[in-house]
N, C-alpha and C. Protein backbone atom coordinates (compact mmCIF):
# COMPACT_ATOMS: atom_id res chain seq x y z
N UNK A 1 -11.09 9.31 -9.53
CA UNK A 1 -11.05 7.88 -9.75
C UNK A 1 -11.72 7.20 -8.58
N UNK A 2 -12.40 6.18 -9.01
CA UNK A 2 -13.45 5.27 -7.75
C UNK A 2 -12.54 4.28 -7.68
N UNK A 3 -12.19 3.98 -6.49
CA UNK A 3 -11.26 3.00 -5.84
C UNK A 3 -11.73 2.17 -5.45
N UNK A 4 -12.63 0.97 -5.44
CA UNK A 4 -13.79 0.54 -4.48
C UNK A 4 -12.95 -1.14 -4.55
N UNK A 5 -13.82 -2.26 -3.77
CA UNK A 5 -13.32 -3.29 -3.47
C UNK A 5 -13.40 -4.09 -4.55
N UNK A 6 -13.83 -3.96 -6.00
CA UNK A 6 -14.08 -4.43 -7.05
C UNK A 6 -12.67 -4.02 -7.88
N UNK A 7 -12.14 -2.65 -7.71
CA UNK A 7 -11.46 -2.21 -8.67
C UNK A 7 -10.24 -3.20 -8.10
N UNK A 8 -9.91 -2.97 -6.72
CA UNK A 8 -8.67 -3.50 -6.11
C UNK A 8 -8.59 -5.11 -6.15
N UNK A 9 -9.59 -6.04 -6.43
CA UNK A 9 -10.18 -6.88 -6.61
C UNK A 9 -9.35 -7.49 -7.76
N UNK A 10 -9.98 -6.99 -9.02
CA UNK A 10 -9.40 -6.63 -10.16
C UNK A 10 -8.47 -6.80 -10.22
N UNK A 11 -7.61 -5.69 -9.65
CA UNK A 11 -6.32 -5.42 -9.89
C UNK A 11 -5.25 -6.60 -9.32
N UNK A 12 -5.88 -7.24 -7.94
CA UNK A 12 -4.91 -8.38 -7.51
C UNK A 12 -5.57 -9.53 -8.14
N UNK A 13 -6.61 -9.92 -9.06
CA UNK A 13 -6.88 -11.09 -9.45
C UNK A 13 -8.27 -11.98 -8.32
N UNK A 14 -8.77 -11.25 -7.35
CA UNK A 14 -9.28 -12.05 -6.45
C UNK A 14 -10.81 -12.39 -7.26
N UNK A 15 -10.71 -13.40 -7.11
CA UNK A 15 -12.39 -14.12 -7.59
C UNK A 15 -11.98 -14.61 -9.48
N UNK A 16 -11.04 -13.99 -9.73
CA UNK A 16 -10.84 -14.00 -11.46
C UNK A 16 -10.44 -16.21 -11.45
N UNK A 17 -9.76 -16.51 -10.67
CA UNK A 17 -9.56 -17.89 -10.67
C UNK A 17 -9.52 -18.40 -9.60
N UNK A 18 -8.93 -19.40 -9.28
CA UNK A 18 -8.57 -20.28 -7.55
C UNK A 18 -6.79 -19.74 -7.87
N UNK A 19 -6.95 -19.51 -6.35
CA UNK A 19 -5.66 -19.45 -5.97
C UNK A 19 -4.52 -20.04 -5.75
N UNK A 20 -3.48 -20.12 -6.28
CA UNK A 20 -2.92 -21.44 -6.38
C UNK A 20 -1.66 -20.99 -5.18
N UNK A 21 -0.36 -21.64 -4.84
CA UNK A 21 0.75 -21.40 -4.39
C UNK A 21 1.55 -21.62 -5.24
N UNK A 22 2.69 -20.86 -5.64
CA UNK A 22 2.85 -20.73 -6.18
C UNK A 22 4.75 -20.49 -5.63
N UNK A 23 5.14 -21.14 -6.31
CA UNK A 23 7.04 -21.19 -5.09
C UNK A 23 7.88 -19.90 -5.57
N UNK A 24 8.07 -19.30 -4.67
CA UNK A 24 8.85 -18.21 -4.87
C UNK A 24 9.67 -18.28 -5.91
N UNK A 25 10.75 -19.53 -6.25
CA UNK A 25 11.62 -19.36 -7.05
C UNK A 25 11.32 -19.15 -8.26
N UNK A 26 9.58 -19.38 -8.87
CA UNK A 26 8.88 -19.09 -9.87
C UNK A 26 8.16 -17.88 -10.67
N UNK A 27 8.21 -16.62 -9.33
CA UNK A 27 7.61 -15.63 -9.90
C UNK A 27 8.81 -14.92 -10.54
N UNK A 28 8.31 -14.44 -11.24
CA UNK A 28 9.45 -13.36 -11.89
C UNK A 28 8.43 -11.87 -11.92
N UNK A 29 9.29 -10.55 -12.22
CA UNK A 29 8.57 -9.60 -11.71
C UNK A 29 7.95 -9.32 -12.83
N UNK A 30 7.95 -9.94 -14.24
CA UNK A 30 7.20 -9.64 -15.39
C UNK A 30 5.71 -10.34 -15.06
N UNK A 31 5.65 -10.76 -13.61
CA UNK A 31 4.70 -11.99 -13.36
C UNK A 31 3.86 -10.89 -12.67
N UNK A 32 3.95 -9.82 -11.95
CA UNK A 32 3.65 -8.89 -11.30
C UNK A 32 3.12 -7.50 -11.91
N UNK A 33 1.80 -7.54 -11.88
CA UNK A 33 1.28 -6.38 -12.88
C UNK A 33 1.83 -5.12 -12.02
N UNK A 34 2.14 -3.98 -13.31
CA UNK A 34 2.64 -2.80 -12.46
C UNK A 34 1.33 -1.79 -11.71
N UNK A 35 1.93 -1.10 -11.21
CA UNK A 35 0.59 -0.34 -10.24
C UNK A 35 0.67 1.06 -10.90
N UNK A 36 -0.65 1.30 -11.55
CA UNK A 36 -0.47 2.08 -12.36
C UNK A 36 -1.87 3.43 -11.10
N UNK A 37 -0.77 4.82 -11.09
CA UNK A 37 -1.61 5.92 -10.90
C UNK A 37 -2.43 6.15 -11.46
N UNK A 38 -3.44 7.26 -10.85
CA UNK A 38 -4.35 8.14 -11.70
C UNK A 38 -4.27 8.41 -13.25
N UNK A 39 -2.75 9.09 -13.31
CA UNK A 39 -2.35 9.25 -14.49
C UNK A 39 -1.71 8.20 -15.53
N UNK A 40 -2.60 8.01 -16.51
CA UNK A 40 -2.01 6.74 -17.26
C UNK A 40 -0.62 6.79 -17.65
N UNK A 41 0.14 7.70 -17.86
CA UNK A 41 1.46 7.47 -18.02
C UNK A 41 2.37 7.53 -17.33
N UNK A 42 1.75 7.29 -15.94
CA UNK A 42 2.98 7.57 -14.35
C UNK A 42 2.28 6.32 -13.65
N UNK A 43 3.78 5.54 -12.96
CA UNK A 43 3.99 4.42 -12.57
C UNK A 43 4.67 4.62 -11.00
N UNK A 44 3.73 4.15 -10.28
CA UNK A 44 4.23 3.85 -8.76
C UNK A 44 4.99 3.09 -8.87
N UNK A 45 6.45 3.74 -7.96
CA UNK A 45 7.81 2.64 -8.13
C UNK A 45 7.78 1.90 -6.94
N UNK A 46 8.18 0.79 -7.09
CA UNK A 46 8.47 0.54 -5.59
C UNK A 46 9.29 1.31 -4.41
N UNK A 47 9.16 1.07 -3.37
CA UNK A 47 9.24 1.07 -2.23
C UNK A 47 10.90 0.75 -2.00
N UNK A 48 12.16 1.99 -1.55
CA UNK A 48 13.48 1.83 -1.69
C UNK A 48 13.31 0.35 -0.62
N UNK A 49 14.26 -0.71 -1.50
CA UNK A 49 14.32 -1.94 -0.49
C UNK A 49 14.81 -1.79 0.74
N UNK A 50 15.76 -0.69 1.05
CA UNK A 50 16.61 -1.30 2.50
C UNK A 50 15.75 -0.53 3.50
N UNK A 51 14.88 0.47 2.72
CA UNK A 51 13.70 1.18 4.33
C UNK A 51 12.79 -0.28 4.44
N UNK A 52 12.42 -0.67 3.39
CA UNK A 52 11.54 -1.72 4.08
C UNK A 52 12.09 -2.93 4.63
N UNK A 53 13.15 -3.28 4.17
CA UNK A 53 14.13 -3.73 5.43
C UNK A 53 14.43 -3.45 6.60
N UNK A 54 14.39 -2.54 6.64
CA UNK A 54 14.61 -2.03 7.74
C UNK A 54 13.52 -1.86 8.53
N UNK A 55 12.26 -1.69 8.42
CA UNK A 55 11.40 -1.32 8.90
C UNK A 55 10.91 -2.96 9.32
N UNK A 56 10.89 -3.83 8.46
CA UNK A 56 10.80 -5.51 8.83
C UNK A 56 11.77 -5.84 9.97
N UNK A 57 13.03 -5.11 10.20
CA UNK A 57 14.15 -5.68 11.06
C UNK A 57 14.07 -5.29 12.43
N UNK A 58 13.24 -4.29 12.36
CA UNK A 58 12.59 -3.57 13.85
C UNK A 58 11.21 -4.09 14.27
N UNK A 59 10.65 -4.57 13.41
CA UNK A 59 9.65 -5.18 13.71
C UNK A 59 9.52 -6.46 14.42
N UNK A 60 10.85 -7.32 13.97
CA UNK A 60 11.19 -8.55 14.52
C UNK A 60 13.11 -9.12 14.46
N UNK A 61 13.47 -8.05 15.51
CA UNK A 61 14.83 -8.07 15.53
C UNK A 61 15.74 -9.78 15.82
N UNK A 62 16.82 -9.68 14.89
CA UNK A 62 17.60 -10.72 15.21
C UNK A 62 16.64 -11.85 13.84
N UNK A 63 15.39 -11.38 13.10
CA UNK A 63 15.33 -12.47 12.27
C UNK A 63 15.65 -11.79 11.46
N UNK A 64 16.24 -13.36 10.54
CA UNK A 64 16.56 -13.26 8.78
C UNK A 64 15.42 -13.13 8.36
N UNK A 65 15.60 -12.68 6.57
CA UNK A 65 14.40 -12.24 5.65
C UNK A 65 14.94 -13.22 4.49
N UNK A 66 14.66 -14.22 4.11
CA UNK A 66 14.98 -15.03 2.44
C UNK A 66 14.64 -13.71 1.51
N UNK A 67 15.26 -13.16 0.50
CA UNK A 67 15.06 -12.38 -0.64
C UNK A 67 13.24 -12.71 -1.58
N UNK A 68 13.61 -13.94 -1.60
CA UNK A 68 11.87 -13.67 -1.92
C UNK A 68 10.73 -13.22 -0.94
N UNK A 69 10.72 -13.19 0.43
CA UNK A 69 10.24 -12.74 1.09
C UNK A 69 10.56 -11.09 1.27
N UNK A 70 11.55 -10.75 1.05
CA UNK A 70 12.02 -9.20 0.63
C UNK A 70 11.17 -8.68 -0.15
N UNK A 71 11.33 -9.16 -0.79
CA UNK A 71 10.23 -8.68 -2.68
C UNK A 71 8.90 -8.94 -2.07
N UNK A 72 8.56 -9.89 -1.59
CA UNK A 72 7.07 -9.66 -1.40
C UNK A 72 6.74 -8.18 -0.62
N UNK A 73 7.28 -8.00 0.65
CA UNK A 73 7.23 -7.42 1.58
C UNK A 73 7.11 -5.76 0.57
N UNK A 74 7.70 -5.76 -0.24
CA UNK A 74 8.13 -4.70 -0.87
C UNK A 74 7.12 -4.33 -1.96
N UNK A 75 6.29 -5.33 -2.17
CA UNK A 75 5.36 -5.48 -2.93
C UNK A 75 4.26 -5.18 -2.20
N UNK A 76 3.95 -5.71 -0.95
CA UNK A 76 2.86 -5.56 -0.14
C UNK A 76 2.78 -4.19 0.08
N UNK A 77 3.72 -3.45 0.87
CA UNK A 77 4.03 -2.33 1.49
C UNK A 77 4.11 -1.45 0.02
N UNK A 78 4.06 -1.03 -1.25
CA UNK A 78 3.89 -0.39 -2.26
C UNK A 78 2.25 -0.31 -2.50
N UNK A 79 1.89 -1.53 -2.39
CA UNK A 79 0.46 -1.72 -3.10
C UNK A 79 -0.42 -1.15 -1.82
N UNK A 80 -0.04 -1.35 -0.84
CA UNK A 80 -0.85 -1.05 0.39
C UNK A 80 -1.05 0.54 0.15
N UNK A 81 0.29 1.55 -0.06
CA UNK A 81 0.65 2.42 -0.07
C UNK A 81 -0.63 3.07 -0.84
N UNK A 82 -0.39 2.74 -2.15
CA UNK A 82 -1.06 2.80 -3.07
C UNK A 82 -2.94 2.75 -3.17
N UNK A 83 -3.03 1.56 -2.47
CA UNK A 83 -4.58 1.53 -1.88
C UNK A 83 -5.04 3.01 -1.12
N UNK A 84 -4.21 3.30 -0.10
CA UNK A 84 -4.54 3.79 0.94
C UNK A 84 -4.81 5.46 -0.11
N UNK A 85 -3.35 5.63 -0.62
CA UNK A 85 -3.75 7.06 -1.61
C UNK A 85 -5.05 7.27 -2.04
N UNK A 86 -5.04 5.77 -2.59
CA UNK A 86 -6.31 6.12 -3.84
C UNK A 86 -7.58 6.47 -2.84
N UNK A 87 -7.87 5.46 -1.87
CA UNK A 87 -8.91 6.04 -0.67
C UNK A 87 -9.05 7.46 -0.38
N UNK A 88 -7.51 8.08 -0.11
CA UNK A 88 -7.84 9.03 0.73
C UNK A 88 -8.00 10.42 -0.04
N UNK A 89 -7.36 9.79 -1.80
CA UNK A 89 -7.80 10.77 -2.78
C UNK A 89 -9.39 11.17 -3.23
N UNK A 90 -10.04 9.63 -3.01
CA UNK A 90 -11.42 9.52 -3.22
C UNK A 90 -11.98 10.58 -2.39
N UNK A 91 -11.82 10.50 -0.91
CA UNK A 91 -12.21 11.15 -0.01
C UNK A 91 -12.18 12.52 -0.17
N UNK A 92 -10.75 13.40 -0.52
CA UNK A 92 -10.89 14.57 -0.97
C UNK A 92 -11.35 15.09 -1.96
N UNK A 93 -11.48 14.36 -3.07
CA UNK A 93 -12.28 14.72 -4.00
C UNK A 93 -13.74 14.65 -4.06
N UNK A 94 -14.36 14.11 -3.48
CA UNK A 94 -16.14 13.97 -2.75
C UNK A 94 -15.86 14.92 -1.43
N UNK A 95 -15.23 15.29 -0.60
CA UNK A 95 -15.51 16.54 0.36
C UNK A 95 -15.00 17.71 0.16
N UNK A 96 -14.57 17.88 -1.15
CA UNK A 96 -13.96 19.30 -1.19
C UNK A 96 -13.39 19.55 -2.60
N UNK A 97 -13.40 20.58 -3.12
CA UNK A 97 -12.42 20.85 -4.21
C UNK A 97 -11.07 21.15 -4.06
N UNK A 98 -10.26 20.67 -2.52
CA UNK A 98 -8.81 21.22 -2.28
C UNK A 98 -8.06 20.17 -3.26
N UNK A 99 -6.88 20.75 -3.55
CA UNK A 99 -6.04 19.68 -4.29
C UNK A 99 -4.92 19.01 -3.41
N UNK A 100 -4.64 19.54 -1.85
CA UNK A 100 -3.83 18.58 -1.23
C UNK A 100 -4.21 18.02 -0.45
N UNK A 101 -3.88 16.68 -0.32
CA UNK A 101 -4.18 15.34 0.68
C UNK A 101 -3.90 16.14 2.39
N UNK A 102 -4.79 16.27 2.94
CA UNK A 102 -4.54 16.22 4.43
C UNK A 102 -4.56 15.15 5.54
N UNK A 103 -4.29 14.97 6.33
CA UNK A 103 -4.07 14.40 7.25
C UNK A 103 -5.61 13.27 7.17
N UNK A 104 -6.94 14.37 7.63
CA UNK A 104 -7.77 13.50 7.38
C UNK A 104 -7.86 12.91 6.44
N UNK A 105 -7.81 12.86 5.52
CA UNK A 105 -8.08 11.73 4.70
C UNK A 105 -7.32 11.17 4.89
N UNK A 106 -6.36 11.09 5.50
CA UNK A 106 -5.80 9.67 5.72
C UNK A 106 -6.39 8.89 6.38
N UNK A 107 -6.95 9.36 7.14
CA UNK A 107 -7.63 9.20 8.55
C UNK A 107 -9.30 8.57 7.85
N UNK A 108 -9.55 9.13 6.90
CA UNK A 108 -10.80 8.76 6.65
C UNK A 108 -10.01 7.24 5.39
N UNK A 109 -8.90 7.23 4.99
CA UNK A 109 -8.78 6.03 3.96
C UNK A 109 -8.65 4.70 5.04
N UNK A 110 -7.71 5.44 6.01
CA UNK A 110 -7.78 4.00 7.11
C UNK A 110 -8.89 3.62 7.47
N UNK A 111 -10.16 4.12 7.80
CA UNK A 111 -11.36 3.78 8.30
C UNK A 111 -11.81 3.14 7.39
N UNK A 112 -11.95 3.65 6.07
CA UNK A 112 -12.48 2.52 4.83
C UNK A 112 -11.62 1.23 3.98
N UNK A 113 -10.18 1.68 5.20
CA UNK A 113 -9.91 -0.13 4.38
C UNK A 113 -9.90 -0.93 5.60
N UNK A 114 -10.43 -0.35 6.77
CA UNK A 114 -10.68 -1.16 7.84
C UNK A 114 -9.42 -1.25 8.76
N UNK A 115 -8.30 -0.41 9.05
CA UNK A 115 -7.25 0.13 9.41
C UNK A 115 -7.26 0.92 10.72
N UNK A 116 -8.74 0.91 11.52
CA UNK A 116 -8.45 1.70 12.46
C UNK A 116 -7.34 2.05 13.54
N UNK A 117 -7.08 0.63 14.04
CA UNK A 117 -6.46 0.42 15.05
C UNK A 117 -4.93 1.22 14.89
N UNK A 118 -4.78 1.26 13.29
CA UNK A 118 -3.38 1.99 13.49
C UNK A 118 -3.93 3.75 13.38
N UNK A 119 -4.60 4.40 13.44
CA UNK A 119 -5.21 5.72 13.73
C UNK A 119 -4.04 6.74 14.72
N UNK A 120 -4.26 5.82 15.85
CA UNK A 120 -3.54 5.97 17.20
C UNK A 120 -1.89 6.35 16.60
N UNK A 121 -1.47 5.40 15.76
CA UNK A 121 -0.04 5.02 15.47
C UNK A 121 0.33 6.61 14.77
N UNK A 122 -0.52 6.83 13.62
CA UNK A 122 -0.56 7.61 12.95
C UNK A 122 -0.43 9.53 13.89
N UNK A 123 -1.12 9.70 14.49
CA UNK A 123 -1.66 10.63 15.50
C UNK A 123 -0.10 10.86 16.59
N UNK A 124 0.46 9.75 16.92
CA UNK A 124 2.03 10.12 17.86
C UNK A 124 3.08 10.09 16.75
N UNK A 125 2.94 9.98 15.66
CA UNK A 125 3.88 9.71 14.71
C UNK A 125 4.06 11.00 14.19
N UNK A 126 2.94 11.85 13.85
CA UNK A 126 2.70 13.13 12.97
C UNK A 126 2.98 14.27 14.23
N UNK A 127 2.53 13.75 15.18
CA UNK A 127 2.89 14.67 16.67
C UNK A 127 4.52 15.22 16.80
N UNK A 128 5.31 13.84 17.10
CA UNK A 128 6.39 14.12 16.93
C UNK A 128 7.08 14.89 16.05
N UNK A 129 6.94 14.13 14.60
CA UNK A 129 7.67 14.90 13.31
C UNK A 129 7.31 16.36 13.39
N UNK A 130 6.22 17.02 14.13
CA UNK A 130 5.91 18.53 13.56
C UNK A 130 6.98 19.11 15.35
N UNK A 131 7.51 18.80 16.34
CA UNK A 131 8.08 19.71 16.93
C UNK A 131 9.07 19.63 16.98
């Protein structure tokens, strides 16, 4: 599957109209197209809420989160997820016939969504977990 800035484009609506604001208390999640895998009949679920809570609460300790800001966050951090796969699937499938995702390609999806800076993050993170 070609993942490119058109497809993702697409998929969030960018250029399709003007962007409006739109008040939280208004979206509903039928408002939210689902994120559909490779495979047409398998559906990326979201993201368990209280890790990404949690992961927001370390990021900026001692603040509150409003619930619609929850859901976004949860939304962002799924779809991001999701981007980054599809990149780093692209990648293995144009350098190789292996069927599992390695490290580099992760490494090569961050470089093509313009993600370098977290490289570093990635590299002490994977360090640790393996001793």
């Amino acid at each position: 599957m070609n993942v490119g800035n058109e497809e993702v484009d697409s998929f969030l609506g960018v250029g399709s109209r003007p962007v409006e604001a739109i008040p939280a208390e208004t979206v509903d999640d039928e408002d939210v197209p689902l994120i559909v895998s490779h495979e047409p009949k398998s559906k990326a679920l979201p993201l368990p809420s209280k890790n990404v809570k949690d992961i927001v609460m370390a990021a900026a300790p001692g603040m509150k989160i409003a619930a619609p800001a929850q859901i976004a966050f949860e939304k962002v951090a799924t779809l991001s997820l999701f981007y980054l796969a599809c990149l780093a699937d692209e990648d293995r499938t144009q350098n190789s016939k292996r069927s599992t995702l390695q490290v580099q390609d992760i490494h090569a999806a961050l470089d093509r969504a313009g993600m370098q800076q977290i490289e570093g993050e990635l590299e002490t993170h994977y360090k640790r977990s393996r001793a």
